[in-house]
PDB file of N, CA and C in Angstrom:
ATOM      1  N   UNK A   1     -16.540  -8.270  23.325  1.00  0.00           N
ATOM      2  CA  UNK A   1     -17.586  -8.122  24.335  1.00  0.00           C
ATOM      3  C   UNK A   1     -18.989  -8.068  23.715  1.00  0.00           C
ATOM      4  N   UNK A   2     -19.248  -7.334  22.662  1.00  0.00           N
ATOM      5  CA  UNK A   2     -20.634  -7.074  22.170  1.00  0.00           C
ATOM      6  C   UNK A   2     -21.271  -8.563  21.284  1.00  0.00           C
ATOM      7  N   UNK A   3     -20.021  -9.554  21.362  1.00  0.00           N
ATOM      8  CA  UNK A   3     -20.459 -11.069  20.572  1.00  0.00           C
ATOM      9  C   UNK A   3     -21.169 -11.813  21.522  1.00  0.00           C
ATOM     10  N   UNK A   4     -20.454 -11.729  23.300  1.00  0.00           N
ATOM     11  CA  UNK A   4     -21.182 -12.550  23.974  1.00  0.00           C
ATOM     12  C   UNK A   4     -22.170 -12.056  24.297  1.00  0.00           C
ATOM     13  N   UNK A   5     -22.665 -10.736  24.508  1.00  0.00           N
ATOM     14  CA  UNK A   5     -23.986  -9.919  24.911  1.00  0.00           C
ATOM     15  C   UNK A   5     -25.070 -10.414  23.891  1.00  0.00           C
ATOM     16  N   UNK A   6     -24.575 -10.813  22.252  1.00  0.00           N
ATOM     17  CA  UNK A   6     -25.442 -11.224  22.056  1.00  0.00           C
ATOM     18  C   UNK A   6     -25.772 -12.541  22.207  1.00  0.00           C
ATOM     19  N   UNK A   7     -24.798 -13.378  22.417  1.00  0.00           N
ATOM     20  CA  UNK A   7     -25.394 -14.839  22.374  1.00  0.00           C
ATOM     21  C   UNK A   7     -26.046 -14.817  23.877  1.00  0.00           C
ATOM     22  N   UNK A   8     -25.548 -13.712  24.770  1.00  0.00           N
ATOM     23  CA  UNK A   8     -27.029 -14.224  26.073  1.00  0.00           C
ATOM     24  C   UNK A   8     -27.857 -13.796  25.116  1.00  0.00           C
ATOM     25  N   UNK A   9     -28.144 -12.982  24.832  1.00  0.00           N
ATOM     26  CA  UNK A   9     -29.669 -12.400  24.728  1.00  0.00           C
ATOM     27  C   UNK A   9     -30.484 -13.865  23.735  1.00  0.00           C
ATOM     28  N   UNK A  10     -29.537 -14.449  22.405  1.00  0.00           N
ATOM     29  CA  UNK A  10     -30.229 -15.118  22.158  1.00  0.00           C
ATOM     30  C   UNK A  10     -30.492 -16.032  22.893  1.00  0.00           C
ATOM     31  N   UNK A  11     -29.767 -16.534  23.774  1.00  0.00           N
ATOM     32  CA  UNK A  11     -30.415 -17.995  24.705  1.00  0.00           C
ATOM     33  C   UNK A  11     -31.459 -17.572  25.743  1.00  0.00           C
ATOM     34  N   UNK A  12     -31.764 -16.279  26.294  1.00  0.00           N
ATOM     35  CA  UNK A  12     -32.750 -15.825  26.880  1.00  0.00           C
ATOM     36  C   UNK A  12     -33.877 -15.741  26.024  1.00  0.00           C
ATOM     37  N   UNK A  13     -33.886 -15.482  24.387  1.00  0.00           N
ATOM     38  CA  UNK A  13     -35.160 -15.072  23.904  1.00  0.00           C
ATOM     39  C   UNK A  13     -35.378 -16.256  23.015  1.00  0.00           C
ATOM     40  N   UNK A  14     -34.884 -17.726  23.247  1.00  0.00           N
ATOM     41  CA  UNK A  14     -35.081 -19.219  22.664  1.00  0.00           C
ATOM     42  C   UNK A  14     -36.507 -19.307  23.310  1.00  0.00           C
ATOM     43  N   UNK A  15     -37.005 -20.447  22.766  1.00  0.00           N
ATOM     44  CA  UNK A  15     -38.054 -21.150  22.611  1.00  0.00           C
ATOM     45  C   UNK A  15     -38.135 -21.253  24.005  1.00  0.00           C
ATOM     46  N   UNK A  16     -39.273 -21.622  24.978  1.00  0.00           N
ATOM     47  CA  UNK A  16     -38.984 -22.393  26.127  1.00  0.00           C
ATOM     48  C   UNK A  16     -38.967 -23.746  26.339  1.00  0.00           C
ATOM     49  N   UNK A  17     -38.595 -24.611  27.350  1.00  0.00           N
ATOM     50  CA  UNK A  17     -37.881 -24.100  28.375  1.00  0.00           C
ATOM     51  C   UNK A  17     -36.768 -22.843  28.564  1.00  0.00           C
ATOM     52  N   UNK A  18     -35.946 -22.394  27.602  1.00  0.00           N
ATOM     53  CA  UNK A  18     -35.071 -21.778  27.443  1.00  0.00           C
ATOM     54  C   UNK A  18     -34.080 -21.894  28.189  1.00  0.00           C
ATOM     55  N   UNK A  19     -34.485 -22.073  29.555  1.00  0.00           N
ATOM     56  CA  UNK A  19     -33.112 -22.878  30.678  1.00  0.00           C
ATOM     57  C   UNK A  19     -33.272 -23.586  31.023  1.00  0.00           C
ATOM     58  N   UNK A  20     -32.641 -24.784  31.331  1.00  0.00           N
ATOM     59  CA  UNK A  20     -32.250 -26.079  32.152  1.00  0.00           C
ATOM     60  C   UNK A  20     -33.543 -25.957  33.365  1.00  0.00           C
ATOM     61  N   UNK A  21     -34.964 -26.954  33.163  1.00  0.00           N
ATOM     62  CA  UNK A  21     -35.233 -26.960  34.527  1.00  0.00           C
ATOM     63  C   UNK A  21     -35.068 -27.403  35.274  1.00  0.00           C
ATOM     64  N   UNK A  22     -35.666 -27.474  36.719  1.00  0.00           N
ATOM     65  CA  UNK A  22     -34.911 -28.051  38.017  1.00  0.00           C
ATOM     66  C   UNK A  22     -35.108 -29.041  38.065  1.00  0.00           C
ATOM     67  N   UNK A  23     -34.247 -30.068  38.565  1.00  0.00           N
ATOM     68  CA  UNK A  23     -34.658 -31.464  38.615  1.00  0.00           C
ATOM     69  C   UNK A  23     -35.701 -32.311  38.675  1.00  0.00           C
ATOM     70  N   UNK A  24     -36.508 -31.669  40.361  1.00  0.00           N
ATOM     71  CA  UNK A  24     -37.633 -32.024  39.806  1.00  0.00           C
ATOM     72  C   UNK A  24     -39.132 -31.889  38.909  1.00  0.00           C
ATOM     73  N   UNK A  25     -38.662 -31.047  37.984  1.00  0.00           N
ATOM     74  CA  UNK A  25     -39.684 -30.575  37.132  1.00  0.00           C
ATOM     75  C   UNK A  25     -39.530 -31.543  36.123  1.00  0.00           C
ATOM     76  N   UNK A  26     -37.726 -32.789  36.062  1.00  0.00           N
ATOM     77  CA  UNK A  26     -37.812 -33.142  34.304  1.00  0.00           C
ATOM     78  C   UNK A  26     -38.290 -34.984  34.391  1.00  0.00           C
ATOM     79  N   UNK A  27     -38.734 -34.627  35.534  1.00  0.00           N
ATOM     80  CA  UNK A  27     -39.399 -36.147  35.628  1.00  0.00           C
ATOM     81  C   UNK A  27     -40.907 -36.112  35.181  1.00  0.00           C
ATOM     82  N   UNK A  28     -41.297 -36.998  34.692  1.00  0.00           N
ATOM     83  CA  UNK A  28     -42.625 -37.089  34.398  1.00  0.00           C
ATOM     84  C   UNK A  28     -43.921 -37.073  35.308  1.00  0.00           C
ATOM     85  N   UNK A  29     -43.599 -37.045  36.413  1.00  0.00           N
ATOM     86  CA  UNK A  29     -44.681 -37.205  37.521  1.00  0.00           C
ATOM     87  C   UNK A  29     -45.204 -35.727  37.059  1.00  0.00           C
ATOM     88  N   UNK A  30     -44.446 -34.913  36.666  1.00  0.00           N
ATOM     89  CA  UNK A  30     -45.564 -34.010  36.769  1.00  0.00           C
ATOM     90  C   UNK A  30     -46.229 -33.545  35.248  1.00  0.00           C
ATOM     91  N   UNK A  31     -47.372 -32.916  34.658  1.00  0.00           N
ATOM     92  CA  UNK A  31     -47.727 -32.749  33.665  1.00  0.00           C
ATOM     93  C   UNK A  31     -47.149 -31.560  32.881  1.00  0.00           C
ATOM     94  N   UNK A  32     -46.725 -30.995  31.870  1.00  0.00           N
ATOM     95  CA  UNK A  32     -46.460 -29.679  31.665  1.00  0.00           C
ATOM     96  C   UNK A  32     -47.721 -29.633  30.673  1.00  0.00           C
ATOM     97  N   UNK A  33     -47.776 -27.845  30.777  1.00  0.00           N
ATOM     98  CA  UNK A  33     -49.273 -27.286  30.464  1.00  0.00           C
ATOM     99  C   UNK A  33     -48.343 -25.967  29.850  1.00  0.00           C
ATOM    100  N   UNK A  34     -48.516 -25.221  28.680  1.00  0.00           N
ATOM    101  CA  UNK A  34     -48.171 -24.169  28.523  1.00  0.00           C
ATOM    102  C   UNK A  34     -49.008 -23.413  28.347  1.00  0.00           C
ATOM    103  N   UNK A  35     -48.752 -22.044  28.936  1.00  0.00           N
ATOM    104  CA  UNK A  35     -49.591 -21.113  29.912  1.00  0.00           C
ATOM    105  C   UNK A  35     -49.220 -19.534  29.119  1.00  0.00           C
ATOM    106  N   UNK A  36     -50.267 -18.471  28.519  1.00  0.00           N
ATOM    107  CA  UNK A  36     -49.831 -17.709  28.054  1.00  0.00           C
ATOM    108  C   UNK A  36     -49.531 -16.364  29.567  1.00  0.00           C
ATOM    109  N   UNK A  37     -48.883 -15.659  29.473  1.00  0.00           N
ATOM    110  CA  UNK A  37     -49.044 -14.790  31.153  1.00  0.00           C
ATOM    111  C   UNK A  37     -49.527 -13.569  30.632  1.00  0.00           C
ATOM    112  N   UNK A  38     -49.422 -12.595  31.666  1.00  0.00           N
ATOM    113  CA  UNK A  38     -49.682 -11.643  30.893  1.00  0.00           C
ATOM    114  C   UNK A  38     -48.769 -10.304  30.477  1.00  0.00           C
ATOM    115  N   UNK A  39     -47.751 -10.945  30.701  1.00  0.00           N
ATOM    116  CA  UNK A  39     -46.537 -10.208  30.237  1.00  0.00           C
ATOM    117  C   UNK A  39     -46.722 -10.789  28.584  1.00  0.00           C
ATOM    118  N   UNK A  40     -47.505 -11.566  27.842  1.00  0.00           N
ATOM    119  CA  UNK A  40     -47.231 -12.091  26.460  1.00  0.00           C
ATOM    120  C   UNK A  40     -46.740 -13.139  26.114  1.00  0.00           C
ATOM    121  N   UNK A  41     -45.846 -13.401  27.091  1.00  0.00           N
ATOM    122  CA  UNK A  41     -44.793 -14.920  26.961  1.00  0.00           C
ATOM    123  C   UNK A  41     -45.382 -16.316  27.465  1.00  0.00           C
ATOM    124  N   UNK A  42     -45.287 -17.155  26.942  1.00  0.00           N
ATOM    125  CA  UNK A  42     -45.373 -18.108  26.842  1.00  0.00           C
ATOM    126  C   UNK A  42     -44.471 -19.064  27.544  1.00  0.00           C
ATOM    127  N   UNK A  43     -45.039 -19.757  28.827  1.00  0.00           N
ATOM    128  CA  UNK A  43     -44.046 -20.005  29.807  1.00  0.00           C
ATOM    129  C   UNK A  43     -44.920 -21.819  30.074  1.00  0.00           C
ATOM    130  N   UNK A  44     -43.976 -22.338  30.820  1.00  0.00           N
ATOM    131  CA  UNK A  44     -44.400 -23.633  30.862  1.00  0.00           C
ATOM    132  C   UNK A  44     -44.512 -24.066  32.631  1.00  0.00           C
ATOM    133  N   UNK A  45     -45.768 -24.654  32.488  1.00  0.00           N
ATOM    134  CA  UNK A  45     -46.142 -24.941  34.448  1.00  0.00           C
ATOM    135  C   UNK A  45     -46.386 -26.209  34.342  1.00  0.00           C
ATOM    136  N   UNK A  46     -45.770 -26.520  35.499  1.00  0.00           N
ATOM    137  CA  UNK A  46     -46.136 -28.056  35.852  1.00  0.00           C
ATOM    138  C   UNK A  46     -46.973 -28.414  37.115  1.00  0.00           C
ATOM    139  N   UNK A  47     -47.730 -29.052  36.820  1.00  0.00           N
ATOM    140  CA  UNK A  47     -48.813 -29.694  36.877  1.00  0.00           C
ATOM    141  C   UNK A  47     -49.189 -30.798  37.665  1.00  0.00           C
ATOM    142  N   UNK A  48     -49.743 -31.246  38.991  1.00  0.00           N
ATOM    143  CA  UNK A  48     -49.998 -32.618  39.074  1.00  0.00           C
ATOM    144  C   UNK A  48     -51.105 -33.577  38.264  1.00  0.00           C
ATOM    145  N   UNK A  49     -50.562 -34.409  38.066  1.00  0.00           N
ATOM    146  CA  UNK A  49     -51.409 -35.343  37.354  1.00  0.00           C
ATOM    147  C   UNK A  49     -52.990 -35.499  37.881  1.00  0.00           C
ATOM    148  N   UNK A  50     -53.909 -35.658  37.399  1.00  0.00           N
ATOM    149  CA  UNK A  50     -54.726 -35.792  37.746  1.00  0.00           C
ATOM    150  C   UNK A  50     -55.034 -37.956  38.198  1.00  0.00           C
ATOM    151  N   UNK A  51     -55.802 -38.254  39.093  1.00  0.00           N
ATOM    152  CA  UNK A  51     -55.854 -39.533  39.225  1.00  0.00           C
ATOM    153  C   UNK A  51     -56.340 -40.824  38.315  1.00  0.00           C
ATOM    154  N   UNK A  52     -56.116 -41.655  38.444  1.00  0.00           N
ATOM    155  CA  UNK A  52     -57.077 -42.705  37.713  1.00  0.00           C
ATOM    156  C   UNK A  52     -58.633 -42.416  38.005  1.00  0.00           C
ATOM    157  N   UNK A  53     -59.334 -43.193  36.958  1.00  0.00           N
ATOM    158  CA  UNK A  53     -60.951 -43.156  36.527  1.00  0.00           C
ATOM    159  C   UNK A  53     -61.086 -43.972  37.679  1.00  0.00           C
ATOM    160  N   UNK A  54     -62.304 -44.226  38.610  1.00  0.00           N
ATOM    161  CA  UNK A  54     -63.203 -44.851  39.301  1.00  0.00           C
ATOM    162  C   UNK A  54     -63.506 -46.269  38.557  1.00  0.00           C
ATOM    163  N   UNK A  55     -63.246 -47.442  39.017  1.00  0.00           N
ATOM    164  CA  UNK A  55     -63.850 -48.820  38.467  1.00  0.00           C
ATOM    165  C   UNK A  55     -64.825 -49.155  39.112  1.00  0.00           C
ATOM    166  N   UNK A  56     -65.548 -49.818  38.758  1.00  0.00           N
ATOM    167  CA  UNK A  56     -66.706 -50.718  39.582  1.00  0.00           C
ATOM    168  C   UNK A  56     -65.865 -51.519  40.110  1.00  0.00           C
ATOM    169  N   UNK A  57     -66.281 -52.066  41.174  1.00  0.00           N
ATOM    170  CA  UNK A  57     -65.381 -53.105  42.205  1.00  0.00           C
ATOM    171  C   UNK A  57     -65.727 -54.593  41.431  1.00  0.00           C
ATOM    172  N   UNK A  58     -66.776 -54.956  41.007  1.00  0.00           N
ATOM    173  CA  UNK A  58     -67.176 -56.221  40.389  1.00  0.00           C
ATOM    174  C   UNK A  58     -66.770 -56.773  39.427  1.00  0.00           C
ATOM    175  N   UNK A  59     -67.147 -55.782  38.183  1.00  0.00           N
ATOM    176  CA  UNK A  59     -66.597 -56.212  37.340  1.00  0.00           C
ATOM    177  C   UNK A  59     -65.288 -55.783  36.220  1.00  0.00           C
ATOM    178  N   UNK A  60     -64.821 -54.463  37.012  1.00  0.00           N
ATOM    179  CA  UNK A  60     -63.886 -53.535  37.130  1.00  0.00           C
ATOM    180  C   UNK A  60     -63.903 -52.250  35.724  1.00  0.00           C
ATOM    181  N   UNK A  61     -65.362 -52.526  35.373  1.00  0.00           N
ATOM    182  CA  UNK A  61     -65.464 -51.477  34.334  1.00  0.00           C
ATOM    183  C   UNK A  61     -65.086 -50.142  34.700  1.00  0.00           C
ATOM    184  N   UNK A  62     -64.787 -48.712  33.741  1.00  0.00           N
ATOM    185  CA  UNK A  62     -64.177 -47.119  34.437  1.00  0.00           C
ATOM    186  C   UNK A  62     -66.201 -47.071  34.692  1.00  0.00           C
ATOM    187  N   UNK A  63     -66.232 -46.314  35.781  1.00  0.00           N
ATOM    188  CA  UNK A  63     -67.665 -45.466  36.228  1.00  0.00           C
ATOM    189  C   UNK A  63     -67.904 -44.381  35.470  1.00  0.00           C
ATOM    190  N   UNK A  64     -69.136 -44.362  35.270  1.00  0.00           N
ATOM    191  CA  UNK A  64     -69.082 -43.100  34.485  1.00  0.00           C
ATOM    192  C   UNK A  64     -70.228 -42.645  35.593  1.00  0.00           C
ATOM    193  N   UNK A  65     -70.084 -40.784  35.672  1.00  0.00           N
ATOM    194  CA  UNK A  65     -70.589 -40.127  36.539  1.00  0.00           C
ATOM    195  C   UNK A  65     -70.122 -39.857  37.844  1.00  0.00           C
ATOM    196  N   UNK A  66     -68.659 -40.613  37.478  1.00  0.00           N
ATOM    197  CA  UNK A  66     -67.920 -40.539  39.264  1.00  0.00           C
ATOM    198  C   UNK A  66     -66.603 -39.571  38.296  1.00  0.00           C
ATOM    199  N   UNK A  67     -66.176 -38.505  39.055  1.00  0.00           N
ATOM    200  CA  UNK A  67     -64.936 -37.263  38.250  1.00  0.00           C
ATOM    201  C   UNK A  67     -64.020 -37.948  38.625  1.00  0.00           C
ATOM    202  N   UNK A  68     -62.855 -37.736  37.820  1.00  0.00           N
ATOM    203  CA  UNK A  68     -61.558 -37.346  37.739  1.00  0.00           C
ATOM    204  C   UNK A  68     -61.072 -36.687  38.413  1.00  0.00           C
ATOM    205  N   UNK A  69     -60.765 -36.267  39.514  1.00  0.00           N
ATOM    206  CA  UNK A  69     -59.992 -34.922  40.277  1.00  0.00           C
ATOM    207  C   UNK A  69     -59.347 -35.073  41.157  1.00  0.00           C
ATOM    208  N   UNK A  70     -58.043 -34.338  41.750  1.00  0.00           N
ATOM    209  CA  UNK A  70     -57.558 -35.032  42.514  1.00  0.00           C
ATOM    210  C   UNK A  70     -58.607 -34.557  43.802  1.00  0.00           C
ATOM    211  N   UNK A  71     -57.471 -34.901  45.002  1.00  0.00           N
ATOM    212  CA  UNK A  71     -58.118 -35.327  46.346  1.00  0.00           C
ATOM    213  C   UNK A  71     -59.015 -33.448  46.257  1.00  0.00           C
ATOM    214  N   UNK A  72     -58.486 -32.209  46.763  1.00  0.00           N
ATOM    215  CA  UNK A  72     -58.459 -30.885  47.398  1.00  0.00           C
ATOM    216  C   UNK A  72     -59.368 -31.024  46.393  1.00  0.00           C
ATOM    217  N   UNK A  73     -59.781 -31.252  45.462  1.00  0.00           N
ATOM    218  CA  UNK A  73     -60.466 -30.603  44.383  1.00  0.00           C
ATOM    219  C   UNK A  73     -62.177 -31.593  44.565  1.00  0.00           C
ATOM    220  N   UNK A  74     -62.023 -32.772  45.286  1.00  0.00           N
ATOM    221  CA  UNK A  74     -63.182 -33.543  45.361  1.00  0.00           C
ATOM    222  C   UNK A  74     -64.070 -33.120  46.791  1.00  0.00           C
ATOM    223  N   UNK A  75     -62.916 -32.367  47.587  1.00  0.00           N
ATOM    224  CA  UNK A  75     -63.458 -31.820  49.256  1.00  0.00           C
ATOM    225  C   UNK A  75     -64.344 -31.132  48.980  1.00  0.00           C
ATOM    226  N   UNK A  76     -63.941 -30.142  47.672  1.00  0.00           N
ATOM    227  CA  UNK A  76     -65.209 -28.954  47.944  1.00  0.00           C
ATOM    228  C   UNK A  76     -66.352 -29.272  46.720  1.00  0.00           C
ATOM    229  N   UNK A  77     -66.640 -30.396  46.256  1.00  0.00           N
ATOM    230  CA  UNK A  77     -67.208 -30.571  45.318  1.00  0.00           C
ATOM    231  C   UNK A  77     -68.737 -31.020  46.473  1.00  0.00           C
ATOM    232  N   UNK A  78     -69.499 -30.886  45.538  1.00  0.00           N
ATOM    233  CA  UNK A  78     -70.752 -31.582  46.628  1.00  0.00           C
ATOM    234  C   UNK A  78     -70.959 -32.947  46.427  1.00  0.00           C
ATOM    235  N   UNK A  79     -71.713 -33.339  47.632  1.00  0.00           N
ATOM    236  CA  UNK A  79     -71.872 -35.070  47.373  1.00  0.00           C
ATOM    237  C   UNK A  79     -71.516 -35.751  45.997  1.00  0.00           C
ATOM    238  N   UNK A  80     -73.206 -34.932  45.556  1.00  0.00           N
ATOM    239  CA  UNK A  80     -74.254 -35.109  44.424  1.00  0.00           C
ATOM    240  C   UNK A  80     -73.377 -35.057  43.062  1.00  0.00           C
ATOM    241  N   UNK A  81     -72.300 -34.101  42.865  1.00  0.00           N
ATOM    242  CA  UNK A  81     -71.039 -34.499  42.066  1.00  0.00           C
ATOM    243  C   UNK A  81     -70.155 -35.410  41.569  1.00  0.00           C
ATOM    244  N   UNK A  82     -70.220 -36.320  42.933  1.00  0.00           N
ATOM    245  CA  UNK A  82     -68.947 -36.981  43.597  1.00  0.00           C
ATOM    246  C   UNK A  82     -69.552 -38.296  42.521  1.00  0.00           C
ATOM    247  N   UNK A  83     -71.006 -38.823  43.080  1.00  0.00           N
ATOM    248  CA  UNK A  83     -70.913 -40.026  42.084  1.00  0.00           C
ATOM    249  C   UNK A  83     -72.413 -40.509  41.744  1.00  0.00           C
ATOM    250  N   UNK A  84     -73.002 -41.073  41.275  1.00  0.00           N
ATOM    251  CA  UNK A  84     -74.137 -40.698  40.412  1.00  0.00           C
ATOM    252  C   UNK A  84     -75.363 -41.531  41.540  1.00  0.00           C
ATOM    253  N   UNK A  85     -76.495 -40.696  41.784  1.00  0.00           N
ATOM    254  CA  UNK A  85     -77.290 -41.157  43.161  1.00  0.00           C
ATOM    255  C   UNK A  85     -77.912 -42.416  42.510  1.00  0.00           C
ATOM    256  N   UNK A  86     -77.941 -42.958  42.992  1.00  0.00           N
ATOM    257  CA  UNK A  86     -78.564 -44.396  43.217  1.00  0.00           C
ATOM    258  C   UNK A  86     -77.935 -45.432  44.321  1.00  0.00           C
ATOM    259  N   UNK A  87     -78.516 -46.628  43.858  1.00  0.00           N
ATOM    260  CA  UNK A  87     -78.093 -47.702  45.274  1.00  0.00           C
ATOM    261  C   UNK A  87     -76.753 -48.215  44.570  1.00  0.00           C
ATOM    262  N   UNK A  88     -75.561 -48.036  45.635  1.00  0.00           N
ATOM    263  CA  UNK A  88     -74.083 -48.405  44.868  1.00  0.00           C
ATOM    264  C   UNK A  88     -73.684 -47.539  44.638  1.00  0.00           C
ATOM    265  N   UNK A  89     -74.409 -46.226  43.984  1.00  0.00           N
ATOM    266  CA  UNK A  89     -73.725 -45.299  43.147  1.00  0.00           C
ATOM    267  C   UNK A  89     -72.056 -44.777  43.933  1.00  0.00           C
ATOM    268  N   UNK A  90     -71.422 -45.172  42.625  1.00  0.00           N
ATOM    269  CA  UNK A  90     -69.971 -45.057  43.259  1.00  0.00           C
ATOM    270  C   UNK A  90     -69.297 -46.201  43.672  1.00  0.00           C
ATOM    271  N   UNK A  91     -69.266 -47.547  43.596  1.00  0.00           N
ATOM    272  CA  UNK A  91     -69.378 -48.440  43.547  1.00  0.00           C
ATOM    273  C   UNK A  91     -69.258 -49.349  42.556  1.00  0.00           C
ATOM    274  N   UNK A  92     -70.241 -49.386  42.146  1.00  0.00           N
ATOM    275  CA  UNK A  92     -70.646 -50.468  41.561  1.00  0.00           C
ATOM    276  C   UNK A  92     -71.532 -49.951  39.846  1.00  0.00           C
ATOM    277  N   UNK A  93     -71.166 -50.356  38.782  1.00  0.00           N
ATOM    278  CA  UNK A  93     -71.565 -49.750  37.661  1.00  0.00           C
ATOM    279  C   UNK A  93     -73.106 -50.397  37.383  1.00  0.00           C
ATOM    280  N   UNK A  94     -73.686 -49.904  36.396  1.00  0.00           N
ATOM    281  CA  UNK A  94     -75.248 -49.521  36.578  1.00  0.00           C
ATOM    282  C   UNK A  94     -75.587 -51.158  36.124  1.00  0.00           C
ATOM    283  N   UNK A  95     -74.786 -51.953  35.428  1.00  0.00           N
ATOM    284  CA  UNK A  95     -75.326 -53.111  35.311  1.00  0.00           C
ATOM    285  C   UNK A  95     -75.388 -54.068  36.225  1.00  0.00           C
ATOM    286  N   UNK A  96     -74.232 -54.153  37.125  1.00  0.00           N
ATOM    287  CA  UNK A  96     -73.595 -54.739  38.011  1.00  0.00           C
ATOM    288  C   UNK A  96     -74.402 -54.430  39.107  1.00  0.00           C
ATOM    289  N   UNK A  97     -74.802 -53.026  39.247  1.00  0.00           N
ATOM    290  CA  UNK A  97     -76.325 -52.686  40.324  1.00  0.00           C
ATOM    291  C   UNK A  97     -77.410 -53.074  40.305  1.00  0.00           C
ATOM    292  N   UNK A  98     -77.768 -53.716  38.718  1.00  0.00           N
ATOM    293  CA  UNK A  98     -79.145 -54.277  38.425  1.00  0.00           C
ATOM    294  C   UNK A  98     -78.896 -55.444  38.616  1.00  0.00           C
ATOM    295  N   UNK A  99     -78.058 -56.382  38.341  1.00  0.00           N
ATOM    296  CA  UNK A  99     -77.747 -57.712  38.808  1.00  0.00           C
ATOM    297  C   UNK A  99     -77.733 -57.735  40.124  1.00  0.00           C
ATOM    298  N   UNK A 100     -77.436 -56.850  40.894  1.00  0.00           N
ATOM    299  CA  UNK A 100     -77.764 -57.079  42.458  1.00  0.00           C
ATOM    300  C   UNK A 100     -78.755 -57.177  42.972  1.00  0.00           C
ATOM    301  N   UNK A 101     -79.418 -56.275  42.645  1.00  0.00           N
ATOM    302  CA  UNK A 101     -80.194 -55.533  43.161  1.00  0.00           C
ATOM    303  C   UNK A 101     -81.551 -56.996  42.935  1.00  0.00           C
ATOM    304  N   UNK A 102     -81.601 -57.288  41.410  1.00  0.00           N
ATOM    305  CA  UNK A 102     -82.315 -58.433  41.017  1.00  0.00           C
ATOM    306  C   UNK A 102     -82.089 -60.012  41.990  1.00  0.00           C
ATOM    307  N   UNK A 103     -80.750 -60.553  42.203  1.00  0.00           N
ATOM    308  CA  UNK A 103     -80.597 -61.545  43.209  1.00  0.00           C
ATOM    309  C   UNK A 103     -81.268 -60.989  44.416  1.00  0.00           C
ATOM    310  N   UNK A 104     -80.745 -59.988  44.954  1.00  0.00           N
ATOM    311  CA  UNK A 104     -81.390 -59.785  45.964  1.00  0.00           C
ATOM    312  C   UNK A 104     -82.966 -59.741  46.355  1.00  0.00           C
ATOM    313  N   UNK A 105     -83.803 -59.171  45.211  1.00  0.00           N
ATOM    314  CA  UNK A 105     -84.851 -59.762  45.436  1.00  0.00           C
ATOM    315  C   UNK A 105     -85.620 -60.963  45.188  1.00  0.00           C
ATOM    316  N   UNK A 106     -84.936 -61.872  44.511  1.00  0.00           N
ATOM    317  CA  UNK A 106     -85.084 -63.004  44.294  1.00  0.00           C
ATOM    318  C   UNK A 106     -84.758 -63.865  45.441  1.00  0.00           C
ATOM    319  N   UNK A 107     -84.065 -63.064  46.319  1.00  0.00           N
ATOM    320  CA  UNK A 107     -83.299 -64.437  47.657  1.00  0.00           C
ATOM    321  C   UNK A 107     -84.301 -63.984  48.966  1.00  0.00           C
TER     322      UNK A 107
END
């Protein structure tokens, strides 16, 4: 009796995961992040992914000045956050805005 008491204890005080997680935790959709608590231990949370970068529609470069975040996290952000003020901004990347912006006053 006192042989198997110890082999729980060691599979309880292993590395983590330490147990089998639930199914859907061992798919990749979600991120794992390890998290210290404040019990000391070192435990593992999963995570949604955060989204793809913002492209310009034109010439499909990533935007810079437009975030990363998912949806709940962009609601409470302000406009002025969201994507960088100018004409397009959010849209269309800063070169691709000057090329417009230039035909257009040319036409």
């Amino acid at each position: 009796m006192p042989e198997i008491f110890h082999i729980k204890t060691f599979i309880n005080k292993m590395p983590f995961p330490g147990i089998m997680p639930q199914p859907y935790k061992r798919s990749r959709t979600l991120r794992r992040a390890k998290r210290k608590v404040p019990g000391g231990r070192t435990v593992m949370h999963y995570l949604k992914r955060k989204p793809k970068a913002a492209h310009c529609s034109n010439c499909n470069a990533v935007l810079k000045g437009a975030p990363r975040e998912r949806p709940f996290k962009m609601r409470s952000m302000p406009k002025t956050k969201k994507r960088p003020e100018r004409p397009y901004g959010g849209n269309l990347c800063s070169r691709c805005m000057r090329r417009l912006l230039i035909e257009k006053s040319r036409a």
